[in-house]
C-alpha atoms as a PDB file:
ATOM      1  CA  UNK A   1     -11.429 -25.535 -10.220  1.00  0.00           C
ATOM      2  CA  UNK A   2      -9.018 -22.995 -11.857  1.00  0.00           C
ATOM      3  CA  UNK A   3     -11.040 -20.464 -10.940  1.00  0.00           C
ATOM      4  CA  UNK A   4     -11.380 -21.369  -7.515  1.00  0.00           C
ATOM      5  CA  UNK A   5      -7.457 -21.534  -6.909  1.00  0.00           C
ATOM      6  CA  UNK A   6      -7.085 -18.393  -8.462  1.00  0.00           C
ATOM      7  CA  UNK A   7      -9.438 -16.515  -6.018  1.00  0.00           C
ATOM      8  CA  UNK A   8      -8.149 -18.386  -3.168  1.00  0.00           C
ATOM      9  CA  UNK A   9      -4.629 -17.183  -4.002  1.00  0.00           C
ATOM     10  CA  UNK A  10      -5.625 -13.786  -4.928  1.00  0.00           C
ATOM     11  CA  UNK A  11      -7.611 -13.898  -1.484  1.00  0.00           C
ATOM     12  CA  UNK A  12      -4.453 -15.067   0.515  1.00  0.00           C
ATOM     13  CA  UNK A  13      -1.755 -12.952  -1.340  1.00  0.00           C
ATOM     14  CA  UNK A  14      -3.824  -9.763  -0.983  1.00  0.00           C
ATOM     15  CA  UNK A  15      -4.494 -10.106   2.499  1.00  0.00           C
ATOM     16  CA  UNK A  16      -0.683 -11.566   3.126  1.00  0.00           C
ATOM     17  CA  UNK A  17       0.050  -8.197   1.286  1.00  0.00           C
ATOM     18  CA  UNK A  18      -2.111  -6.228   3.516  1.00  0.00           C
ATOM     19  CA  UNK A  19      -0.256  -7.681   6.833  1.00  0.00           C
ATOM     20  CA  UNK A  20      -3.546  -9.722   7.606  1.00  0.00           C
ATOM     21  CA  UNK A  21      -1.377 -12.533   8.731  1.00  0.00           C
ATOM     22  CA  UNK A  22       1.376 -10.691  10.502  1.00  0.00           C
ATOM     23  CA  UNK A  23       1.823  -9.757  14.289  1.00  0.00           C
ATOM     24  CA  UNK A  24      -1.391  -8.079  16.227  1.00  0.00           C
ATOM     25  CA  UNK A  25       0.448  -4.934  15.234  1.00  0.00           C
ATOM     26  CA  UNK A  26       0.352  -5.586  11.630  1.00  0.00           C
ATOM     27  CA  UNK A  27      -3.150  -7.150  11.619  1.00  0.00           C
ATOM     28  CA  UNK A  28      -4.567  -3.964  13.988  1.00  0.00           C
ATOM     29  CA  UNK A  29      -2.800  -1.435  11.146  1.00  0.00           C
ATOM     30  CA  UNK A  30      -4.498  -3.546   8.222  1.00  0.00           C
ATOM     31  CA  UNK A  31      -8.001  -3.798   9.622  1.00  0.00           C
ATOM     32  CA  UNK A  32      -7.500   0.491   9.777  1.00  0.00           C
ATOM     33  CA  UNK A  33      -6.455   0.748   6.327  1.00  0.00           C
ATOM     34  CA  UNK A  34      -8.989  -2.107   5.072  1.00  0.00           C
ATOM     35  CA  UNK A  35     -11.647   0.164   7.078  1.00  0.00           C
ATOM     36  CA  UNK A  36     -10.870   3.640   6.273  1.00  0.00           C
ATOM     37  CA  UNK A  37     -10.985   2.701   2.281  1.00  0.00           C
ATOM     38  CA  UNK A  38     -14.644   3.291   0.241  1.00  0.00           C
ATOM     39  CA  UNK A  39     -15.899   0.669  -2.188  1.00  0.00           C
ATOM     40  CA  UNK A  40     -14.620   3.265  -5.106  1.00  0.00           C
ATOM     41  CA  UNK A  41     -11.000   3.210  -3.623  1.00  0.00           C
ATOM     42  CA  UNK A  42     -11.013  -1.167  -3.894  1.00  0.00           C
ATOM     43  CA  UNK A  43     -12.870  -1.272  -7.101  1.00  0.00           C
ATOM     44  CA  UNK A  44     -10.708   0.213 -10.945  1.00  0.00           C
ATOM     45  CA  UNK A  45     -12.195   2.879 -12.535  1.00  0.00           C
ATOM     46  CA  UNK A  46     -13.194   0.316 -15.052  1.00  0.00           C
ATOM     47  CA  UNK A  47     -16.334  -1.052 -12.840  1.00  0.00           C
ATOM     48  CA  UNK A  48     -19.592   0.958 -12.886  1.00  0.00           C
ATOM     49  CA  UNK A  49     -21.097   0.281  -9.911  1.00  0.00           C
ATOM     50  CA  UNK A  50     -24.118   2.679 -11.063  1.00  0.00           C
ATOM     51  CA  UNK A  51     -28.029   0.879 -10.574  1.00  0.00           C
ATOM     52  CA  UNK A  52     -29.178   0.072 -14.012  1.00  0.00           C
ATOM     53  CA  UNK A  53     -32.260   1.759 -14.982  1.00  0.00           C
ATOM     54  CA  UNK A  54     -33.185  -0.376 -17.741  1.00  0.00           C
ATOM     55  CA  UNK A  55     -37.312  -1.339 -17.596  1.00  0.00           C
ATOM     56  CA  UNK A  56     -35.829  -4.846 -18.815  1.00  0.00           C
ATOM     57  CA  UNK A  57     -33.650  -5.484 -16.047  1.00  0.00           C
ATOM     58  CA  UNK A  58     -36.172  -4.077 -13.406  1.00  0.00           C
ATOM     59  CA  UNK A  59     -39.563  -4.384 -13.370  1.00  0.00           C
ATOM     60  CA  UNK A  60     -40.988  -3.324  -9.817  1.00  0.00           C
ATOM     61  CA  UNK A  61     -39.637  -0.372  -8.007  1.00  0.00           C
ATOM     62  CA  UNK A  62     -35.802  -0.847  -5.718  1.00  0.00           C
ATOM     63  CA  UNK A  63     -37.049  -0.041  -2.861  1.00  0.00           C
ATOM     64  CA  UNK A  64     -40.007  -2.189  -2.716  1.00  0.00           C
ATOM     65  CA  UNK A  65     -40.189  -3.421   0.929  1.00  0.00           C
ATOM     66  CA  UNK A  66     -41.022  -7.349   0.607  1.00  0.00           C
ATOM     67  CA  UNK A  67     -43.476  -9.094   3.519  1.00  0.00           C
ATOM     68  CA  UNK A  68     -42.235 -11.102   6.340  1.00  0.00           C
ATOM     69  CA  UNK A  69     -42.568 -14.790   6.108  1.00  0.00           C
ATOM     70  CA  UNK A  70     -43.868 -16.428   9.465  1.00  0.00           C
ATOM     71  CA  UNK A  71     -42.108 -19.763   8.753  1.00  0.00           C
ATOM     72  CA  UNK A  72     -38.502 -18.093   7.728  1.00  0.00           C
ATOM     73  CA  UNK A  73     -38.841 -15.597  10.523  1.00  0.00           C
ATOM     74  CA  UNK A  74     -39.203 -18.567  12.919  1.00  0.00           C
ATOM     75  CA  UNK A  75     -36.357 -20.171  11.750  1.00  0.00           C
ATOM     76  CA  UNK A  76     -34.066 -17.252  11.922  1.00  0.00           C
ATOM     77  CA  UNK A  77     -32.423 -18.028  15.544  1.00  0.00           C
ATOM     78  CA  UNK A  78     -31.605 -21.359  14.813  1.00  0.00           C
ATOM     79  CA  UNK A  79     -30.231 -20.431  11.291  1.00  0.00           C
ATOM     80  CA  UNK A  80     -28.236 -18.054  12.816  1.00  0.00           C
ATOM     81  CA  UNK A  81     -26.620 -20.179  15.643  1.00  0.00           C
ATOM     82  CA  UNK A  82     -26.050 -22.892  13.191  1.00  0.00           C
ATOM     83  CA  UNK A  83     -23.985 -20.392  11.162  1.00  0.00           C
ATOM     84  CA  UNK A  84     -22.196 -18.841  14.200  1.00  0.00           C
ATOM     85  CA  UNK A  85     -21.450 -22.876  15.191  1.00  0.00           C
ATOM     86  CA  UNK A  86     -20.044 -23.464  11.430  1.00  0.00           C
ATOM     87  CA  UNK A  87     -17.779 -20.258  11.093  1.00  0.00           C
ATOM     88  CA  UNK A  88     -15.865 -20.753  15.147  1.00  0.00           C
ATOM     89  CA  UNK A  89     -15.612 -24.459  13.757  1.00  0.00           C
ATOM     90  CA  UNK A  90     -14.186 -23.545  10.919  1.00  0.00           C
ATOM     91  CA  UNK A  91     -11.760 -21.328  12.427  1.00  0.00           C
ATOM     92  CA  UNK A  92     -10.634 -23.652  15.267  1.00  0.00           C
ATOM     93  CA  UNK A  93     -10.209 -26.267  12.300  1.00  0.00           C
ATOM     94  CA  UNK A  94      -7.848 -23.469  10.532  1.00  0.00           C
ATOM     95  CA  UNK A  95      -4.340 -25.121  11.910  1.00  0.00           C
ATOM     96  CA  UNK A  96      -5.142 -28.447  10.580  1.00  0.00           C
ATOM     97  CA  UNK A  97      -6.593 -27.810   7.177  1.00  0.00           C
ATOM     98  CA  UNK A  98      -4.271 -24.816   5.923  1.00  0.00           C
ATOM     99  CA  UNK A  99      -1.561 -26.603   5.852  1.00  0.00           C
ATOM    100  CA  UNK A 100      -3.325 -29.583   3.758  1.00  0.00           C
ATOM    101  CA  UNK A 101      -4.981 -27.201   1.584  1.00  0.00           C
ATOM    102  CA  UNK A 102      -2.044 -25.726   0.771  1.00  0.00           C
ATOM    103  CA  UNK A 103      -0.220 -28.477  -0.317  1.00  0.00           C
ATOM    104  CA  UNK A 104      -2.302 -29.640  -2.354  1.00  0.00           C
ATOM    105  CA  UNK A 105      -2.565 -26.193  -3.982  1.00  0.00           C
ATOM    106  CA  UNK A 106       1.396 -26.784  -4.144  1.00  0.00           C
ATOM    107  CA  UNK A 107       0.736 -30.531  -5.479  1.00  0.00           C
ATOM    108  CA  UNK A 108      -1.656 -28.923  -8.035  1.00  0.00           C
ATOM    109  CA  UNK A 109       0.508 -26.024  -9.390  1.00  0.00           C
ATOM    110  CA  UNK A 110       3.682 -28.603  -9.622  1.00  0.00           C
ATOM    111  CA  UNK A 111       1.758 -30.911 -11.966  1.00  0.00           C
ATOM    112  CA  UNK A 112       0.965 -28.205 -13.967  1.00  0.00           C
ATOM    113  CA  UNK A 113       4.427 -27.836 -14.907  1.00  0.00           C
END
């Protein structure tokens, strides 16, 4: 749960930092800068985002092109509407559960102390 809170308020200080939440100003300059960065500009110099060669860790080749399942290809429409439904949900349920998430974020980190 720890965990959790802590990448939830990385996740909402980082983008608060970025002016994610600001006017449509703020939010248009962010999404440019958020865009315009590579990977290697996010990520410290301390992460090797290199492929590992290692026989151990791979056994058949990267770029091994899997087959098509019938059944899941089927599916896919339906999958995907269900997950377009769940997201515009989610965000039209936004004004109502941020603030009760975030008390209780504020509930959590007062018990603490």
């Amino acid at each position: 749960a720890t965990a959790k809170l802590g990448v939830v308020g990385g996740t909402v200080y980082f983008t608060a930092k970025e002016g994610l939440w600001g006017n449509s100003k703020e939010t248009n300059d962010a999404y440019k800068r958020l865009k315009s960065k590579t990977l290697d500009e996010w990520l410290p110099a301390s992460v090797d985002m290199k492929p590992s060669t290692s026989k151990k860790l791979v056994s058949k080749p990267l770029m091994q092109k899997k087959e098509e399942t019938p059944a899941v290809k089927s599916q896919q429409p339906s999958q995907y509407n269900a997950c377009v439904n769940t997201v515009f949900k989610t965000l039209a349920d936004l004004p109502e559960t941020v603030p009760v998430k975030v008390n209780s974020v504020v509930t959590y980190f007062k018990n603490l102390g």
